[in-house]
N, C-alpha and C. Protein backbone atom coordinates (compact mmCIF):
# COMPACT_ATOMS: atom_id res chain seq x y z
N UNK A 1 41.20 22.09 -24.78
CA UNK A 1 41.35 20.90 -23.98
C UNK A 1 40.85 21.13 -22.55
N UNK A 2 41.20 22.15 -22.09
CA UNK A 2 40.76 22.76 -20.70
C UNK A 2 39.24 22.84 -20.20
N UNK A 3 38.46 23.01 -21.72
CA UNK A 3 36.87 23.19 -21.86
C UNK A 3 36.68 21.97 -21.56
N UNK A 4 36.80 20.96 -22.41
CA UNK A 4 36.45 19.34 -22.60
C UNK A 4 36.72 18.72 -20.58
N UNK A 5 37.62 19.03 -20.20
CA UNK A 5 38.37 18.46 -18.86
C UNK A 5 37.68 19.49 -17.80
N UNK A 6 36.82 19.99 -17.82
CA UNK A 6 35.99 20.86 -17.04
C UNK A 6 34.43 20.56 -17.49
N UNK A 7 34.14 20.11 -18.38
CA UNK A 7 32.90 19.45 -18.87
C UNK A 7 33.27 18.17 -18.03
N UNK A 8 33.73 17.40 -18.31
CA UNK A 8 34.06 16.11 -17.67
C UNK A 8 33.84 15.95 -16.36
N UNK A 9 34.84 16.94 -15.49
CA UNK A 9 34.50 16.98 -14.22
C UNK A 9 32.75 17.37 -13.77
N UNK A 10 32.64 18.33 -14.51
CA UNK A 10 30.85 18.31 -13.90
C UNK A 10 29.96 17.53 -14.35
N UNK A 11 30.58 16.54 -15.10
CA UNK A 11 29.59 15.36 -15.47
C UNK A 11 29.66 14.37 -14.51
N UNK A 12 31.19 13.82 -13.96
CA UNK A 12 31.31 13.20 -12.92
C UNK A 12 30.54 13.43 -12.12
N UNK A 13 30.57 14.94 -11.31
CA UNK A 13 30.13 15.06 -10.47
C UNK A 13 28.10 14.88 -10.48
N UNK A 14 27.81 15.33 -11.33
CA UNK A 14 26.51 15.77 -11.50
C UNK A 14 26.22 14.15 -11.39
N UNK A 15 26.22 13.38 -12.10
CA UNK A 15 25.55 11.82 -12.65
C UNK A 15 25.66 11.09 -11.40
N UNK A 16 26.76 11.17 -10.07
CA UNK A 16 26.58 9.96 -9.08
C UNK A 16 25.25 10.70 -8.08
N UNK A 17 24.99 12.35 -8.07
CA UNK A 17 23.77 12.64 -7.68
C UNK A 17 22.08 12.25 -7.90
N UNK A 18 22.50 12.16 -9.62
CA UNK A 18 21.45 11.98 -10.38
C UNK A 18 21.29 10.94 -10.13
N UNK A 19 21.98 9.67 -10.22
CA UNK A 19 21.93 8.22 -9.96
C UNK A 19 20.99 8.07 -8.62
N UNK A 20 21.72 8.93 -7.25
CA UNK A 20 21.32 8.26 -6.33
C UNK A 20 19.79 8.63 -6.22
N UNK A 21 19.28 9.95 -6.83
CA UNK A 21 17.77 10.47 -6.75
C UNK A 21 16.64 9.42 -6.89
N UNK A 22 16.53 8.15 -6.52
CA UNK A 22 15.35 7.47 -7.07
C UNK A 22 14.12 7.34 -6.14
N UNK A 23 13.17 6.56 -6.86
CA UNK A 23 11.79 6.87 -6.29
C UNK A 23 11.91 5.42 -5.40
N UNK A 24 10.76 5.30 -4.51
CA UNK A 24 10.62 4.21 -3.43
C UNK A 24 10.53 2.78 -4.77
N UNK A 25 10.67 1.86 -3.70
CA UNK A 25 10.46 0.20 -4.79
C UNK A 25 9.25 -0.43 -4.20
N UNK A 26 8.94 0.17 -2.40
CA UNK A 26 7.79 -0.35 -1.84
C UNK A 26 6.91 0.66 -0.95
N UNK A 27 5.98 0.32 -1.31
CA UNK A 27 4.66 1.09 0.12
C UNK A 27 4.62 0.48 0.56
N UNK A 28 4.25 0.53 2.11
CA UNK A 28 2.88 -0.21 2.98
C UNK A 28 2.19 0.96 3.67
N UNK A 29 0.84 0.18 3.36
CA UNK A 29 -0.32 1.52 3.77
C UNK A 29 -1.02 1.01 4.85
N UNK A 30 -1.36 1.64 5.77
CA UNK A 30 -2.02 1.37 7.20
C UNK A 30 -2.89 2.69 7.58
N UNK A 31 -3.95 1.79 8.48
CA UNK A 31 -4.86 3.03 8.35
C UNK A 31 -6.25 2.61 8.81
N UNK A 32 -7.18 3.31 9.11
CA UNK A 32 -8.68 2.94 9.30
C UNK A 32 -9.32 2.27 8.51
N UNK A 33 -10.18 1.52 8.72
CA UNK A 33 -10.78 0.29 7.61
C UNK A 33 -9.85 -0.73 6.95
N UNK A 34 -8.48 -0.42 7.37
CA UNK A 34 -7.86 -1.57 6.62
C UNK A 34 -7.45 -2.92 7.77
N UNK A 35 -7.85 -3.88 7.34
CA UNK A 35 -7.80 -5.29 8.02
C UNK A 35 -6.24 -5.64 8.28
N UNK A 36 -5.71 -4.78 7.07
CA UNK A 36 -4.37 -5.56 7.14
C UNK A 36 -3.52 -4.17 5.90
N UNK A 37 -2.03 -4.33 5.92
CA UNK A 37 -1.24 -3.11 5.63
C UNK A 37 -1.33 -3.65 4.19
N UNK A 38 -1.67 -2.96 3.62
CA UNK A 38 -1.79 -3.17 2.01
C UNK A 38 -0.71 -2.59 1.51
N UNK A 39 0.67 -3.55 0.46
CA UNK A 39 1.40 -3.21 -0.36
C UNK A 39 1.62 -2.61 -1.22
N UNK A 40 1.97 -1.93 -1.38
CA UNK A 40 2.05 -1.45 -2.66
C UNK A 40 3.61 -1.36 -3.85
N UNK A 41 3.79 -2.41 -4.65
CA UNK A 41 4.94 -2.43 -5.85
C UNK A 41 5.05 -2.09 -7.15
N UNK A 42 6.08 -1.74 -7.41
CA UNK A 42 6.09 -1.47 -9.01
C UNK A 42 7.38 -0.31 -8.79
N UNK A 43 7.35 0.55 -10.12
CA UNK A 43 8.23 1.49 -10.13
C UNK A 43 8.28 2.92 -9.82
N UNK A 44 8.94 3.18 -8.96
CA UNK A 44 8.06 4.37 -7.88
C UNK A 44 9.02 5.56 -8.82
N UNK A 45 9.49 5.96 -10.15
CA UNK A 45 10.17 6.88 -10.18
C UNK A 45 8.83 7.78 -11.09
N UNK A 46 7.66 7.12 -11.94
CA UNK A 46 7.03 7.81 -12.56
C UNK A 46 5.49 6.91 -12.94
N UNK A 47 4.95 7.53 -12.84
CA UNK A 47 3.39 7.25 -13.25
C UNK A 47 3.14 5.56 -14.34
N UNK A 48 2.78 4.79 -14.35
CA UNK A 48 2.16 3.55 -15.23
C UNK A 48 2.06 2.30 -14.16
N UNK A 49 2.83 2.54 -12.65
CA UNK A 49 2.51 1.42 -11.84
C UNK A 49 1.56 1.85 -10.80
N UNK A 50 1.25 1.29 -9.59
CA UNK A 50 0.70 2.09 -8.52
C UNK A 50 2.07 2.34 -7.50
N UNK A 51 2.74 2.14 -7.55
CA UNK A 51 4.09 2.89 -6.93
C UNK A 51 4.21 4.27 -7.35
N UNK A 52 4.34 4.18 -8.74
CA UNK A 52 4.71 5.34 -9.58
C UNK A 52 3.60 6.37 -9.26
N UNK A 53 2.00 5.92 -9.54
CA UNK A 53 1.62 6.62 -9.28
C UNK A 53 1.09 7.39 -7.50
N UNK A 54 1.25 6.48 -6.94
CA UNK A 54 1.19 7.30 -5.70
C UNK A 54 2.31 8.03 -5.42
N UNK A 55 3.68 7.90 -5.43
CA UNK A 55 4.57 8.50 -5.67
C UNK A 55 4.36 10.02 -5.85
N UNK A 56 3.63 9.75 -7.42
CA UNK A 56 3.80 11.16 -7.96
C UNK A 56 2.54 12.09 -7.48
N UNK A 57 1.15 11.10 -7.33
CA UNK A 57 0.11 12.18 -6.94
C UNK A 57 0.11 12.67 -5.43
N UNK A 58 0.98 11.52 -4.13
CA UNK A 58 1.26 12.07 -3.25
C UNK A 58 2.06 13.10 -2.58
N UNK A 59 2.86 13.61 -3.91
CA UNK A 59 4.04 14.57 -3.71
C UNK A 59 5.31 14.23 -3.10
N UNK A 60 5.02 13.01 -3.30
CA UNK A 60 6.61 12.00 -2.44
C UNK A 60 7.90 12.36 -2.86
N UNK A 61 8.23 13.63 -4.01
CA UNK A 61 9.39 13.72 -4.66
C UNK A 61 9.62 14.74 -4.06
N UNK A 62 8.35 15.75 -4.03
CA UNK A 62 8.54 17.06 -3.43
C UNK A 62 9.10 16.85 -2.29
N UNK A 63 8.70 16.51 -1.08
CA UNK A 63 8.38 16.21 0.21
C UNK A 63 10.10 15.51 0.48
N UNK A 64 10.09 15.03 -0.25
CA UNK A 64 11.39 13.71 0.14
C UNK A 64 12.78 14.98 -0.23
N UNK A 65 13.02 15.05 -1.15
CA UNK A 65 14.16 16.28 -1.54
C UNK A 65 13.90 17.71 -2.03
N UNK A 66 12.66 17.92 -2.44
CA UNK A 66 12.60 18.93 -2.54
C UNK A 66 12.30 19.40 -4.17
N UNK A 67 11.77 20.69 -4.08
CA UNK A 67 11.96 21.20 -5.62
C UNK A 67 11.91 22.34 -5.80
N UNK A 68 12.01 23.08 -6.89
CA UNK A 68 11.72 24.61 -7.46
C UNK A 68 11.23 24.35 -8.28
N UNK A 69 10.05 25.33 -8.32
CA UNK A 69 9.42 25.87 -7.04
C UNK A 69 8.98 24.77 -6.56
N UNK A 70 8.64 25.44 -4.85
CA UNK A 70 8.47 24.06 -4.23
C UNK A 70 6.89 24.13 -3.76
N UNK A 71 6.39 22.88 -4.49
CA UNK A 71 4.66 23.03 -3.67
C UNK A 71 4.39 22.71 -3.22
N UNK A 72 5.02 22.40 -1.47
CA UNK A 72 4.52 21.90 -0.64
C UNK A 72 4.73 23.26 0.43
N UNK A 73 3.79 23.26 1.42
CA UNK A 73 3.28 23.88 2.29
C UNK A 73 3.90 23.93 3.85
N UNK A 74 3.98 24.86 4.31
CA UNK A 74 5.01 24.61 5.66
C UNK A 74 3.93 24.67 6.94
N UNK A 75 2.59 25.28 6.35
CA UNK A 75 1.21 24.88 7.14
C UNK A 75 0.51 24.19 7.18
N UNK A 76 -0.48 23.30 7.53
CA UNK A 76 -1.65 22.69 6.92
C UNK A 76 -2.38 23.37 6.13
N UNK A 77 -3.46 23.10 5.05
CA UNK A 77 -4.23 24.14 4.47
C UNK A 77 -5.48 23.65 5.42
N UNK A 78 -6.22 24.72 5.18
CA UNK A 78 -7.66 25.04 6.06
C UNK A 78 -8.77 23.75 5.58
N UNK A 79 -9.96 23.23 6.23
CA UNK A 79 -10.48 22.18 5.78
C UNK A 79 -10.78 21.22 6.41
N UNK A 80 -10.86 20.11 6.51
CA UNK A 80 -11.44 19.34 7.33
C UNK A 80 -10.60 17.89 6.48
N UNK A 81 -9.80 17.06 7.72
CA UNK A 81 -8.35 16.05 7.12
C UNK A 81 -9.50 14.92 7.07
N UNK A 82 -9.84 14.78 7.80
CA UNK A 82 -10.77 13.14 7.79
C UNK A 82 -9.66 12.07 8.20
N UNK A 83 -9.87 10.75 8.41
CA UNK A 83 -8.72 9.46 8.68
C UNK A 83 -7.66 9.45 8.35
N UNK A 84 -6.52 9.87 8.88
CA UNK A 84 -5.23 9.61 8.44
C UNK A 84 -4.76 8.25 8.00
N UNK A 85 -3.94 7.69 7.08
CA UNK A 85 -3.41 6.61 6.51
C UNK A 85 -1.62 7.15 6.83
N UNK A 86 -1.23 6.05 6.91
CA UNK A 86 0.32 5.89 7.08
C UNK A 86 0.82 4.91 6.44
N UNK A 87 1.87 5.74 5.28
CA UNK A 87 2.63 4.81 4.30
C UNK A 87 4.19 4.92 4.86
N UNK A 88 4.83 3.57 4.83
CA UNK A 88 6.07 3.73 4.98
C UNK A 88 6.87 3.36 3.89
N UNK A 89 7.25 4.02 3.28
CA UNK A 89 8.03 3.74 1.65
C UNK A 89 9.59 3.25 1.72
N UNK A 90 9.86 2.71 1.36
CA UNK A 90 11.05 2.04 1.21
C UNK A 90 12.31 2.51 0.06
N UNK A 91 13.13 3.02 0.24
CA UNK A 91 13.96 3.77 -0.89
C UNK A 91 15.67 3.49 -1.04
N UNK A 92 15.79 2.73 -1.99
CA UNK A 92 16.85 2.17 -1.85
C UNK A 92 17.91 3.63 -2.35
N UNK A 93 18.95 3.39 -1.92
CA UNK A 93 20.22 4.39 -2.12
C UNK A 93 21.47 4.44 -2.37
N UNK A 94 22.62 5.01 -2.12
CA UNK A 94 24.15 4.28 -2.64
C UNK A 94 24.53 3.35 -1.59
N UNK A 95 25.37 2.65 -1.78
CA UNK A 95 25.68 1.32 -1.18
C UNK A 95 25.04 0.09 -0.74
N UNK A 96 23.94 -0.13 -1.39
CA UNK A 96 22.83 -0.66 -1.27
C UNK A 96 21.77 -0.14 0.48
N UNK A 97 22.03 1.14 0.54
CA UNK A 97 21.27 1.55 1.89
C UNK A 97 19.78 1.58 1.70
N UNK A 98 18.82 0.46 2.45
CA UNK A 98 17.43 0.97 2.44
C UNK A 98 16.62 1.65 3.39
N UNK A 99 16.61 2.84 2.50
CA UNK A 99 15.99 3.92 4.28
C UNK A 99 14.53 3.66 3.95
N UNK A 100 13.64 4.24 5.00
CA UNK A 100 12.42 4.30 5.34
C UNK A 100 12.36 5.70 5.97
N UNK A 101 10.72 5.90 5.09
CA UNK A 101 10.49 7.52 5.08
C UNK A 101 9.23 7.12 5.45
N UNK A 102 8.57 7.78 6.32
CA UNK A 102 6.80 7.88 6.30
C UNK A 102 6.25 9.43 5.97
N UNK A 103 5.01 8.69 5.30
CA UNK A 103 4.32 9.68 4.62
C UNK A 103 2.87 9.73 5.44
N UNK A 104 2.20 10.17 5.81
CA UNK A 104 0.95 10.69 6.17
C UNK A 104 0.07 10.59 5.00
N UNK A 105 -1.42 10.47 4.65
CA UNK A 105 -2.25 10.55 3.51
C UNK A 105 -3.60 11.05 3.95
N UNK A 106 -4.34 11.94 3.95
CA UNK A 106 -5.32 12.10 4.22
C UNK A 106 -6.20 12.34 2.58
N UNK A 107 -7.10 11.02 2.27
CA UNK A 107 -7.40 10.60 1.00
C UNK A 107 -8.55 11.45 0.92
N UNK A 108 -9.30 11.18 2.02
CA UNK A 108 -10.78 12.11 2.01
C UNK A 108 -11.03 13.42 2.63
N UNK A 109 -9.86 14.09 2.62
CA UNK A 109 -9.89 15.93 2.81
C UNK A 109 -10.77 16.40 2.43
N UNK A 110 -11.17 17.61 3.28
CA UNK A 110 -12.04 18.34 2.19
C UNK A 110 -11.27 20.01 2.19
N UNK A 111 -11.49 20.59 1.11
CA UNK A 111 -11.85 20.71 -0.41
C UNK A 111 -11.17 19.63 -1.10
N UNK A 112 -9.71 18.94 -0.86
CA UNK A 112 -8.93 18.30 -1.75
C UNK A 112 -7.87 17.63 -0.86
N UNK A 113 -7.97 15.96 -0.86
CA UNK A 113 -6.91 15.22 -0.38
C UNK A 113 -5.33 15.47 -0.83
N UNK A 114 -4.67 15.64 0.96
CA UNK A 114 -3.80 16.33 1.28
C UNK A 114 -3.05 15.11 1.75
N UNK A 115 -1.23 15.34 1.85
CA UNK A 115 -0.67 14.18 2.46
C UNK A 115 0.05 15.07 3.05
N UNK A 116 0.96 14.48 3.76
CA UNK A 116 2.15 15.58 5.28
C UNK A 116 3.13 14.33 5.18
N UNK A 117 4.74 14.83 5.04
CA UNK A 117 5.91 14.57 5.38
C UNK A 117 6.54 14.97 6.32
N UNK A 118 6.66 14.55 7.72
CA UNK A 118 7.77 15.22 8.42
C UNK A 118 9.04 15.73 7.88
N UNK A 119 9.20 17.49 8.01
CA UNK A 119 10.96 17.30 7.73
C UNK A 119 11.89 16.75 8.39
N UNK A 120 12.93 16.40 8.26
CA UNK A 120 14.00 16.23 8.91
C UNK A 120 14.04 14.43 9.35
N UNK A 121 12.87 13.95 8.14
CA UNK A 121 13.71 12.52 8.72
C UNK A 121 14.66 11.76 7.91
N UNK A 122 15.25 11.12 8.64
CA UNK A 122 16.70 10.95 7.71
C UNK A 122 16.94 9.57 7.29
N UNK A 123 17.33 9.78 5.81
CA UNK A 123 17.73 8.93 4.77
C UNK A 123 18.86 8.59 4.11
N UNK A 124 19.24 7.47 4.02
CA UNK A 124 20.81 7.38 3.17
C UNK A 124 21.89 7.79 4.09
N UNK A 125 21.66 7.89 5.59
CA UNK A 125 22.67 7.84 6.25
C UNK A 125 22.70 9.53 6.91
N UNK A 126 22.78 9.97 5.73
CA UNK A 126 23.17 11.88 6.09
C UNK A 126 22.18 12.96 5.14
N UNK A 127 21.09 12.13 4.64
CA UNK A 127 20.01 13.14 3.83
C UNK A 127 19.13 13.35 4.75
N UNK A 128 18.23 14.47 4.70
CA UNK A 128 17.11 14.39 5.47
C UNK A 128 15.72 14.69 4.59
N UNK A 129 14.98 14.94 4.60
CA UNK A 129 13.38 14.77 4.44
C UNK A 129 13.37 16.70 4.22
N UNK A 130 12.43 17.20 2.78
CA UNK A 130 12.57 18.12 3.00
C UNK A 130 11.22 18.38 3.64
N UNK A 131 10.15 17.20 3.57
CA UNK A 131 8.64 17.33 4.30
C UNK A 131 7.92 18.83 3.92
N UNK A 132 6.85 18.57 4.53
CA UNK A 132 5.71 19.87 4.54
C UNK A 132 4.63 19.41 3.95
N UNK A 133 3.82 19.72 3.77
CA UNK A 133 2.35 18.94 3.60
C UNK A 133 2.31 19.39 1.70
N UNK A 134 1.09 18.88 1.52
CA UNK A 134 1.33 19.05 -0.34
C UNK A 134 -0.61 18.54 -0.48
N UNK A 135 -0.94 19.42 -1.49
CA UNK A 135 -2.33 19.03 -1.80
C UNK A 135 -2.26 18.20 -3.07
N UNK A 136 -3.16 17.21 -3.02
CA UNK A 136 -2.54 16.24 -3.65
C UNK A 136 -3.05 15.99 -5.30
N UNK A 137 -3.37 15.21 -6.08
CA UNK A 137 -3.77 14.98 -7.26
C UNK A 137 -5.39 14.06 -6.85
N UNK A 138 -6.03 14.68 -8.21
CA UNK A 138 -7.46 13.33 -7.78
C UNK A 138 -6.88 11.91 -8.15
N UNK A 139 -5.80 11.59 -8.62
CA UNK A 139 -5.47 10.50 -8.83
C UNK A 139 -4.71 9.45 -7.53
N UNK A 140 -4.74 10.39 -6.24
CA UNK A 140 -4.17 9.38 -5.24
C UNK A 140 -5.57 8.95 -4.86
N UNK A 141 -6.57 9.33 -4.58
CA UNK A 141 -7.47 8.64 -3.73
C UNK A 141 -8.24 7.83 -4.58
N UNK A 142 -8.11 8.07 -6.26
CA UNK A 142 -8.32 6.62 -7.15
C UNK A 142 -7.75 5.71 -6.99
N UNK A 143 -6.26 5.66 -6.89
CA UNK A 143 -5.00 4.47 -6.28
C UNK A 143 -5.72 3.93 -5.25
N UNK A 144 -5.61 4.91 -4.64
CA UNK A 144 -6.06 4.26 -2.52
C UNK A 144 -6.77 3.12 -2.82
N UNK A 145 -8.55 3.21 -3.86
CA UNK A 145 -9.61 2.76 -3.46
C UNK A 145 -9.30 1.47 -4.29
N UNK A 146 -8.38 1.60 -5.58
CA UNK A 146 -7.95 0.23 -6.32
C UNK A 146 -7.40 -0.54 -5.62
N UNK A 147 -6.29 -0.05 -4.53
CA UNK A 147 -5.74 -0.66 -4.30
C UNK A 147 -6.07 -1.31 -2.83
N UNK A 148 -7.24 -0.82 -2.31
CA UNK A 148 -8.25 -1.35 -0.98
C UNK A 148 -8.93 -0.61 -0.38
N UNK A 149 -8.81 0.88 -0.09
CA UNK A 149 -9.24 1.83 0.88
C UNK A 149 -10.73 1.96 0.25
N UNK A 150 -11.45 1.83 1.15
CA UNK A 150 -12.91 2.44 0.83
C UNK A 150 -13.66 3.73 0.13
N UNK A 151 -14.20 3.46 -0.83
CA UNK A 151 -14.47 4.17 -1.62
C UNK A 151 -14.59 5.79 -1.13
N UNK A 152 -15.33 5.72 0.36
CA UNK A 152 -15.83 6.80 1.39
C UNK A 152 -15.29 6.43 2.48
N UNK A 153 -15.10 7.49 3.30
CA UNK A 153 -14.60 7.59 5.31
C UNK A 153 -16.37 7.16 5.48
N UNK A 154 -16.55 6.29 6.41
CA UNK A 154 -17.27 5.72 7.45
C UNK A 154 -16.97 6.78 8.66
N UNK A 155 -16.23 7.23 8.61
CA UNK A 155 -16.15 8.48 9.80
C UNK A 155 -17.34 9.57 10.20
């Protein structure tokens, strides 16, 4: 009985964590060449929307709480950033709290588009940002250009 009532308790505990872990519900992207802050909706916890997927190819999970191992970077990597873009993501949390996190995007890096999280900005009241920069997937700067950014930097 003691087993069962000690399972229990770390289920309690574990599931209101798990609950609160979710992905953003909104982007807005700002940036060079854009006329105007382009939205971005859908379901930011995994890949089939463009939420989801910028989410995941920007490293927004890493960056935001963290992981093991963790692949984001506490340096810039070497290279050349090109136009910065600025997303401010929207992330709802317990008690209906909606924080705002910004993300950095540099789509046209070279060798390979890179994004940067500040650490330490704070979410949900008392979380903070575990940030650090992250090299990204070829699939964010496909998003970018679907979703408005120019195919190429004019830079």
């Amino acid at each position: 009985m003691r087993r069962y009532f000690i399972a229990a308790a770390l289920v309690a505990l574990v599931l209101p964590a798990a609950a609160v872990a979710k992905g953003p519900v909104s982007a807005s992207i700002s940036g060079p060449a854009l006329d105007r802050s382009l939205t971005i909706r859908g379901d930011g916890e995994g890949p089939g929307t463009a939420l989801g997927t910028l989410a995941d190819a920007s490293g927004f999970f890493a960056q935001m709480f963290g992981q093991s191992p963790d692949p984001t970077l506490a340096v810039r990597p070497g290279g050349t950033l090109g136009p910065r873009y600025r997303v401010v993501y929207v992330v709802p949390g317990p008690n209906d709290i909606q924080s705002r996190v910004v993300q950095n995007l540099y789509p046209y890096a070279k060798p390979v588009a890179l994004t940067y999280m500040k650490p330490g900005q704070a979410f949900w009241d008392s979380e903070r940002t575990h940030g650090g920069w992250y090299r990204a997937s070829t699939g964010l700067k496909k998003m970018l250009v679907r979703a408005g950014l120019p195919t190429r930097t004019h830079a």
